[in-house]
N, C-alpha and C. Protein backbone atom coordinates (compact mmCIF):
# COMPACT_ATOMS: atom_id res chain seq x y z
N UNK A 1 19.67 -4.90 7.07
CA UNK A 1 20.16 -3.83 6.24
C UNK A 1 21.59 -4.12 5.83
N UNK A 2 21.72 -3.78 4.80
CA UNK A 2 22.86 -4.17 4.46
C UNK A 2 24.16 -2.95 4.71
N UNK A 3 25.11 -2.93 4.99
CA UNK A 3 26.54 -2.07 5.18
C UNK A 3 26.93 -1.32 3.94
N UNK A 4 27.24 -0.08 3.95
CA UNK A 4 27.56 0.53 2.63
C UNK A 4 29.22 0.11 2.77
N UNK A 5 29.62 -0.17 0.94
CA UNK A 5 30.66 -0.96 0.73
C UNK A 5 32.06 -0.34 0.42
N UNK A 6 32.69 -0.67 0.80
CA UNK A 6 34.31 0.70 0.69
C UNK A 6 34.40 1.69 1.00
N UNK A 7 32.94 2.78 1.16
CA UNK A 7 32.80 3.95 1.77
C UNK A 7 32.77 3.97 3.91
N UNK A 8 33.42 5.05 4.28
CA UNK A 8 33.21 5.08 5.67
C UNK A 8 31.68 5.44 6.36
N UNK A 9 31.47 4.58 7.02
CA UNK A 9 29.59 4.76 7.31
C UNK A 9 29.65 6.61 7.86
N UNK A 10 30.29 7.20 7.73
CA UNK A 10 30.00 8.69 8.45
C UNK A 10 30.12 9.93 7.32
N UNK A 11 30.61 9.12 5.94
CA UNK A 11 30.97 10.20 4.86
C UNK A 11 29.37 10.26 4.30
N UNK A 12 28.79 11.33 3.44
CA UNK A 12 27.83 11.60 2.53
C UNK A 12 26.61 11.98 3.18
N UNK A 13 26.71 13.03 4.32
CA UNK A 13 25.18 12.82 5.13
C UNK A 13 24.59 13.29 4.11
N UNK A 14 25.34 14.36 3.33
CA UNK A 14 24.41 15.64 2.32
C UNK A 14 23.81 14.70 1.71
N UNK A 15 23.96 13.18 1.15
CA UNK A 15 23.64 12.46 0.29
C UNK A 15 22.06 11.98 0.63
N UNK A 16 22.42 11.36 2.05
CA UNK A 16 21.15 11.24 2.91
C UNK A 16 19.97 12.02 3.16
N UNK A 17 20.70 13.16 3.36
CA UNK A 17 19.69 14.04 3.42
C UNK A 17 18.67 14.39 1.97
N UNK A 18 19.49 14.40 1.05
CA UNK A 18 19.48 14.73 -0.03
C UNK A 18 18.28 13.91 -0.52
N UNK A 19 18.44 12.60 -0.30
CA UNK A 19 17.36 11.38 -0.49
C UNK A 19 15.63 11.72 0.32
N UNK A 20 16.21 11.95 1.63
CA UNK A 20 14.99 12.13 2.75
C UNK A 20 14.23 12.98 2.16
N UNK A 21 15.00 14.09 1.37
CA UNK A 21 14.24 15.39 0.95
C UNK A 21 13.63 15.08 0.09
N UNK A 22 13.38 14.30 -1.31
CA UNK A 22 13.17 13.43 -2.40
C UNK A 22 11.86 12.63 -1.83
N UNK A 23 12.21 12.09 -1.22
CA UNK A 23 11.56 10.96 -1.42
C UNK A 23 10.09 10.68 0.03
N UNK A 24 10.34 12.26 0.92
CA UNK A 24 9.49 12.16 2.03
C UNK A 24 8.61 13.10 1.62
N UNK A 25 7.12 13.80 1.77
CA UNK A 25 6.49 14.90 1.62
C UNK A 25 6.87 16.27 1.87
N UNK A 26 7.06 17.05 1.78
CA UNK A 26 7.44 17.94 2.22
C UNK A 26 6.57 18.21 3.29
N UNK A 27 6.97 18.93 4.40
CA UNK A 27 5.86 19.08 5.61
C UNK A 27 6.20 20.50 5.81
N UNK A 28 5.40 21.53 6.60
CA UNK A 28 5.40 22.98 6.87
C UNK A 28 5.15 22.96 8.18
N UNK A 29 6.26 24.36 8.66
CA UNK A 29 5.51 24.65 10.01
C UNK A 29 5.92 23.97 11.01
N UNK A 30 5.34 23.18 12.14
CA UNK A 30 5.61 22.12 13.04
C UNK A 30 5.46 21.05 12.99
N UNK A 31 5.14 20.58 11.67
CA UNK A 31 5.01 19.63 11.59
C UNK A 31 6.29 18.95 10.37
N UNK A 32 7.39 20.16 10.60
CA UNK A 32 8.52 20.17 9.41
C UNK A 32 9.31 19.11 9.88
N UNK A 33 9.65 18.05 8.86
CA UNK A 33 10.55 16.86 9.23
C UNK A 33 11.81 17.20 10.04
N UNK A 34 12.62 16.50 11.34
CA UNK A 34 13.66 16.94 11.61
C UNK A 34 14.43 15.90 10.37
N UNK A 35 15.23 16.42 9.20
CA UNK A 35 15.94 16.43 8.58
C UNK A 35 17.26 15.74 8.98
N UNK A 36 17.48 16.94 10.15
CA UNK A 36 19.10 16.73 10.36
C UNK A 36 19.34 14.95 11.34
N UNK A 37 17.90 14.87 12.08
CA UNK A 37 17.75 13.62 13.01
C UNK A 37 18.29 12.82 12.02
N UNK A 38 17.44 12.56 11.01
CA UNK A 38 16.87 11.66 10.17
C UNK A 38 18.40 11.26 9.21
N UNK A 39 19.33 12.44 9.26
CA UNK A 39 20.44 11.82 8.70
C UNK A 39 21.67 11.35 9.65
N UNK A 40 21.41 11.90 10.89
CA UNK A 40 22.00 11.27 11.84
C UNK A 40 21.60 10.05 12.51
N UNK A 41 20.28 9.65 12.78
CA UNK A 41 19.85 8.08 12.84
C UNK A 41 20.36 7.04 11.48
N UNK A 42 20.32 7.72 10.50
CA UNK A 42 20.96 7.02 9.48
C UNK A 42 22.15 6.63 8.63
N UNK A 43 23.08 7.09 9.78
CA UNK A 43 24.23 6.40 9.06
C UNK A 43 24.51 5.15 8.94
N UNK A 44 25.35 4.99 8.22
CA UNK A 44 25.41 3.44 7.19
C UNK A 44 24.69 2.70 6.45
N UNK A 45 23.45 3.72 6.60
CA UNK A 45 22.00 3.17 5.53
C UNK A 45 22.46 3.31 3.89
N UNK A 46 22.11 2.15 3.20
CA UNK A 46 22.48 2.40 1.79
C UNK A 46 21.12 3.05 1.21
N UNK A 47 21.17 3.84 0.09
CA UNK A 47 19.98 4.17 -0.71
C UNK A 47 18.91 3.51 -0.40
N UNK A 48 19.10 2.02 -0.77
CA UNK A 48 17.96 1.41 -0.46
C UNK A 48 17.15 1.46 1.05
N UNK A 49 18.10 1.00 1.75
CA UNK A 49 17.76 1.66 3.11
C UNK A 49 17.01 2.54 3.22
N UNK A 50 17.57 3.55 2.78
CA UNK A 50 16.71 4.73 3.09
C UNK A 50 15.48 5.16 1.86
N UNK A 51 15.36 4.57 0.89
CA UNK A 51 14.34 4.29 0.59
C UNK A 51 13.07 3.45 1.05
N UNK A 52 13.24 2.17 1.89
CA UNK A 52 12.68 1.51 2.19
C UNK A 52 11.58 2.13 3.53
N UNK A 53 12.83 3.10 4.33
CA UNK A 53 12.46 3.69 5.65
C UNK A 53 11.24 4.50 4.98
N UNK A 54 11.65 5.41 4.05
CA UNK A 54 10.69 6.48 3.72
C UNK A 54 9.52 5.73 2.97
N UNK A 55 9.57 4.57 2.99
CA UNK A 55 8.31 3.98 2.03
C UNK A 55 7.40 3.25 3.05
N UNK A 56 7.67 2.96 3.97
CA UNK A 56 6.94 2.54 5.36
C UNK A 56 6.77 3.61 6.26
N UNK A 57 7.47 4.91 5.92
CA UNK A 57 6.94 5.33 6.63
C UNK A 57 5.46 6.77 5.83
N UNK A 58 5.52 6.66 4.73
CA UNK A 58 4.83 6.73 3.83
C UNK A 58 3.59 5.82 4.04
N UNK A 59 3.85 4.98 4.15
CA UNK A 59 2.82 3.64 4.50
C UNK A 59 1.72 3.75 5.87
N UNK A 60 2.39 4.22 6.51
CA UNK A 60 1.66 4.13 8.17
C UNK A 60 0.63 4.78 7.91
N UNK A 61 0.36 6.24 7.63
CA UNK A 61 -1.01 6.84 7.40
C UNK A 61 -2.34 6.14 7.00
N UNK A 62 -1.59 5.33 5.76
CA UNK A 62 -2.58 4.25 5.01
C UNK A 62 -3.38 3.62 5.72
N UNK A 63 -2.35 2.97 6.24
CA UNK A 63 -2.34 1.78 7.40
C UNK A 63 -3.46 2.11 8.29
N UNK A 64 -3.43 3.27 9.21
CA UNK A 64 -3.79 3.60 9.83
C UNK A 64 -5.56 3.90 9.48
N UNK A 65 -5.54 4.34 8.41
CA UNK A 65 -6.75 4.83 7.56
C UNK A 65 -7.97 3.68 7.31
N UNK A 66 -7.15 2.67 6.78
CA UNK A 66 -7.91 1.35 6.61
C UNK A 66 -8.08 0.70 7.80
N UNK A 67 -7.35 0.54 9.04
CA UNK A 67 -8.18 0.12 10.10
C UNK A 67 -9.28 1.00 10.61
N UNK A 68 -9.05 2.53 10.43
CA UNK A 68 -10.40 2.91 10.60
C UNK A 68 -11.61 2.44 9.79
N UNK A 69 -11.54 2.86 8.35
CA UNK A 69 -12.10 2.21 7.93
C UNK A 69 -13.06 0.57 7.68
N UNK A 70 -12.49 -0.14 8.51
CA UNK A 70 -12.19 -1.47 8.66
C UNK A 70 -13.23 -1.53 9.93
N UNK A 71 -13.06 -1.16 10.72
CA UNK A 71 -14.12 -0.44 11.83
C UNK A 71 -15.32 0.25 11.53
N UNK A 72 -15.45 1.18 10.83
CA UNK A 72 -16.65 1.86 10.34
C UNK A 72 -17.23 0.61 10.07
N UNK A 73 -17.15 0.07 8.73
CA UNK A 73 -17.55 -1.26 8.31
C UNK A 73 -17.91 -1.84 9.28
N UNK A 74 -17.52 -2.51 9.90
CA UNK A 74 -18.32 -3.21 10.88
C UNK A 74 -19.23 -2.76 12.14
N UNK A 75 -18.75 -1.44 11.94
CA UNK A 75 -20.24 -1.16 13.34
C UNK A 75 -21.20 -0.40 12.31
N UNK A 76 -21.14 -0.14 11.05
CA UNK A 76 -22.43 0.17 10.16
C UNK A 76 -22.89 -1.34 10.04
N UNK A 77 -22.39 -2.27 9.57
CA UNK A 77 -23.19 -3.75 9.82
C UNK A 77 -23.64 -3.64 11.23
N UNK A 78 -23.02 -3.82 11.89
CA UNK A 78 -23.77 -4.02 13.48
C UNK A 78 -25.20 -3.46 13.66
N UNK A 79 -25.23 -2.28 13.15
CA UNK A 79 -26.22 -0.52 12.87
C UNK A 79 -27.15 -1.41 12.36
N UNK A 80 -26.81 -1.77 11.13
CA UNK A 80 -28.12 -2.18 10.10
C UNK A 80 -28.40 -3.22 10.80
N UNK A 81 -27.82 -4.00 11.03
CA UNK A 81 -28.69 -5.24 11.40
C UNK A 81 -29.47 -5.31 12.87
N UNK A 82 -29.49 -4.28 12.83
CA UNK A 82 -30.50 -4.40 14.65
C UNK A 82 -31.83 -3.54 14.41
């Protein structure tokens, strides 16, 4: 990751946050993002940074989906062929 440049890594959380809010789902209830974590694990993250975070972590569900998937598939082959 790269270092944000001339700015002090502790100025702009609103900025951070500001991004997380943008660019993550909105969630309800208990399952509501901690926000405030998410800009405190992230200081000195540049935009990109924190774009990248929210795009993998965007990603995992997927992820997760297609190895199920990926599984079904093969024990319906297993199924049919016996």
């Amino acid at each position: 990751m790269q270092p944000c440049p001339v700015v002090s890594r502790s100025e702009y959380p609103d900025a951070r946050r500001a991004m997380f809010e943008e660019l993550l789902p909105e969630q309800h209830g208990e399952k509501a993002l901690p926000y405030d974590t998410l800009v405190e694990r992230s200081e000195g993250y540049s935009g990109s940074d924190i774009r990248l975070v929210c795009k993998e972590a965007a990603m995992q569900p997927l992820r997760r989906l297609m190895s199920v998937l990926e599984q079904l598939k093969s024990w319906f082959l297993v199924c049919r062929a016996a």
